[in-house]
Protein backbone atom coordinates (compact mmCIF):
# COMPACT_ATOMS: atom_id res chain seq x y z
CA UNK A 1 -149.68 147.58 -116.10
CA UNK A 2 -148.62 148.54 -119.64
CA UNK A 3 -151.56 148.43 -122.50
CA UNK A 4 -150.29 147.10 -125.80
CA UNK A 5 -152.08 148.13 -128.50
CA UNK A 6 -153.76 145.71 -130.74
CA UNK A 7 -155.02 146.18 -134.04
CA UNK A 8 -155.80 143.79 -137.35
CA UNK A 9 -153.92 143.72 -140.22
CA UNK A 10 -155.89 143.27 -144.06
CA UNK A 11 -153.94 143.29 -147.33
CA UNK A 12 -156.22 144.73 -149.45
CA UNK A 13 -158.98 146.48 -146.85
CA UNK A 14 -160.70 148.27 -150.16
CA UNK A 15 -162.01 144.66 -151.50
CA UNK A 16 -161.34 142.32 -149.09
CA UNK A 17 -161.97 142.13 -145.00
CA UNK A 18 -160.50 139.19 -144.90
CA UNK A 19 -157.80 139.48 -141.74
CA UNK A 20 -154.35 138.63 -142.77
CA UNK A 21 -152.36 139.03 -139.58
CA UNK A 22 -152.49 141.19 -136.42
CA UNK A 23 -150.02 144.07 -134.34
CA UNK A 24 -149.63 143.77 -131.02
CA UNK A 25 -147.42 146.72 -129.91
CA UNK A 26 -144.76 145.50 -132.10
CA UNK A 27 -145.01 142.76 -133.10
CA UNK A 28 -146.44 141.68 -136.02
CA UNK A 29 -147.62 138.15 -136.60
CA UNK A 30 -149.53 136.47 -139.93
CA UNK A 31 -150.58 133.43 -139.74
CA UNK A 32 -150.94 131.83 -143.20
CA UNK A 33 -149.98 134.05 -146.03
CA UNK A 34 -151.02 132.58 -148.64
CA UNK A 35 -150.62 132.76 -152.83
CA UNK A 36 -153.50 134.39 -154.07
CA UNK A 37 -154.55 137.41 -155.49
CA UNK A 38 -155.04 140.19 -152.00
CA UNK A 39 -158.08 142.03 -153.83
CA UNK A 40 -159.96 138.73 -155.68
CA UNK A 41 -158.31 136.18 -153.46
CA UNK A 42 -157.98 133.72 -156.29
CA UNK A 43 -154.85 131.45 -155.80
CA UNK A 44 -152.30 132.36 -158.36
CA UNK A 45 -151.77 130.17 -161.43
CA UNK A 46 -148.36 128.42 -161.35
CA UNK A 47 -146.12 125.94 -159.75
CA UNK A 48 -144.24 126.70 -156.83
CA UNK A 49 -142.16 129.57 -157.66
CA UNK A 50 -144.77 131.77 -158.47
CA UNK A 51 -146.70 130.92 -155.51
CA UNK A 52 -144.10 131.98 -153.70
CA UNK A 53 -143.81 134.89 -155.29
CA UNK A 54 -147.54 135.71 -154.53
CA UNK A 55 -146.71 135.16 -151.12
CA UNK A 56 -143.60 137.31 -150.77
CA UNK A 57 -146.13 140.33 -152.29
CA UNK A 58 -148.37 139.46 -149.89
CA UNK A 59 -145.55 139.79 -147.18
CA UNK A 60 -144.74 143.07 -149.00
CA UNK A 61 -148.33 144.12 -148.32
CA UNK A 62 -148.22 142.98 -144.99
CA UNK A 63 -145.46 145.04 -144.25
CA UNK A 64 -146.85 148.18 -145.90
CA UNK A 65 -149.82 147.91 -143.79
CA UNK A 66 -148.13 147.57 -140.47
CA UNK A 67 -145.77 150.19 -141.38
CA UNK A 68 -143.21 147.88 -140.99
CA UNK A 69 -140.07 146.97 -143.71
CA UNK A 70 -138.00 143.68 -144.74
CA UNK A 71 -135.60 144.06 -141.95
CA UNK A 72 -138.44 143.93 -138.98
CA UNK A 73 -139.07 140.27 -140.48
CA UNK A 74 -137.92 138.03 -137.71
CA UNK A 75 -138.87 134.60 -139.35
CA UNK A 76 -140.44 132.95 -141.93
CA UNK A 77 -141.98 129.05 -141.73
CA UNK A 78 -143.28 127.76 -144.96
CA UNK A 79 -146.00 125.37 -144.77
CA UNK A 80 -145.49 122.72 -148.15
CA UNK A 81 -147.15 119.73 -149.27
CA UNK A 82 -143.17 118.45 -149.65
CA UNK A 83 -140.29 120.25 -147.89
CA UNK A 84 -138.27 118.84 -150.14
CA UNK A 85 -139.35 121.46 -152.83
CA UNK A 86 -137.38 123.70 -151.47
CA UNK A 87 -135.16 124.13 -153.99
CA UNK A 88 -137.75 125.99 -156.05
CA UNK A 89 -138.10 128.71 -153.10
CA UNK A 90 -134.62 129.50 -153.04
CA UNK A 91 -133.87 131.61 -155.76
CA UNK A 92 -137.16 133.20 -155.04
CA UNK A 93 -135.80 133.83 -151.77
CA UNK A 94 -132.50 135.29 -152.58
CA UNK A 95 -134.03 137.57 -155.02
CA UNK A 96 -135.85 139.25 -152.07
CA UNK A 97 -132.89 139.08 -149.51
CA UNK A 98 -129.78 138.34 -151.59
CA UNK A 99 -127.38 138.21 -148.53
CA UNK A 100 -127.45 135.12 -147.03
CA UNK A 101 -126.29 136.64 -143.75
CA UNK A 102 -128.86 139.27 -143.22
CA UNK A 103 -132.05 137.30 -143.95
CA UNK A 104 -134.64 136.43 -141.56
CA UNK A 105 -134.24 133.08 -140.22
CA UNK A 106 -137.02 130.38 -142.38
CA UNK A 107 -138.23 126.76 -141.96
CA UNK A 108 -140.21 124.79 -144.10
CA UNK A 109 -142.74 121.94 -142.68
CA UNK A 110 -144.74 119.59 -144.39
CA UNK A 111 -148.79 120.39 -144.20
CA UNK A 112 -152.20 119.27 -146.25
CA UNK A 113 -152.99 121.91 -147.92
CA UNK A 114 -156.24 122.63 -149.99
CA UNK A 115 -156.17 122.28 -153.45
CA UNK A 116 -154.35 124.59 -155.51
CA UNK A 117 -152.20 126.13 -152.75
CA UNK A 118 -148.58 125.19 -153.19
CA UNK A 119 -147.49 126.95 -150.42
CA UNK A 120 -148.29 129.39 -147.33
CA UNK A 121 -145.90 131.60 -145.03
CA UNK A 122 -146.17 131.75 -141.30
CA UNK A 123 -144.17 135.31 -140.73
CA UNK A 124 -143.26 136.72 -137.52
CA UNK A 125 -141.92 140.74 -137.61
CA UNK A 126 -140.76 142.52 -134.54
C-alpha cells in the first residue's frame, strides 16, 4: 500500500496560521480562497474585480507554496452572491490566462456569503 504524503498549505505562514488548502501527493486542493489581505486577512476594499484580483494573488500564493505553477490548475469554481456577475471576472480572468483554450476549466455558483466578501475560489491543482 502506497503512502501519500500529506501536508497543509498557509499563504502567508510568517503572520498568519490560518490553513488555506492542503497537498496530498499531488494534488493540491483549497477550499475557499478568499479576497483578503494573506498577512492581515482584511477583505480587500472594492467591488468585484478587485476581489477577484485578491483572490487570483492568493491562488498565486497558493501555488508558490505548493511548488506548483498556473498550468497544474485543474479547475476553478467561484462561489458569488450572483453568478450573473460574471462579466466583471472575465477580463480579470483573461488577464491571468489570456488563451481561452489553455485555461483551467471554471464554474461559478451562487452562495451567502459574509459581509464584505464578493467572491471566493474553490481551486483544484494536480
Amino acid at each position: 500500500m502506497a503512502t501519500e504524503t500529506f501536508r497543509e498549505i498557509y499563504l502567508c505562514p510568517a503572520h498568519n496560521n490560518i490553513v488555506a488548502g492542503v497537498m496530498i501527493g499531488d494534488l493540491a486542493v483549497a477550499p475557499a480562497l478568499k479576497p483578503i489581505d494573506a498577512c492581515t486577512g482584511a477583505i480587500v476594499p472594492g467591488g468585484l474585480a478587485e476581489q477577484v484580483r485578491a483572490t487570483l494573488v492568493n491562488l498565486d500564493l497558493f501555488l508558490d507554496a505548493a511548488g506548483l505553477g498556473l498550468h497544474h490548475v485543474s479547475r476553478m469554481r467561484f462561489f458569488m452572491r450572483n453568478p450573473d456577475d460574471r462579466e466583471a471576472i472575465d477580463p480579470v480572468w483573461n488577464e491571468r490566462y489570456p488563451s481561452a483554450v489553455a485555461h483551467p476549466s471554471f464554474e461559478f455558483v451562487p452562495a451567502n456569503l459574509p459581509d464584505g466578501t464578493l467572491v471566493v475560489a474553490e481551486v483544484l491543482c494536480s
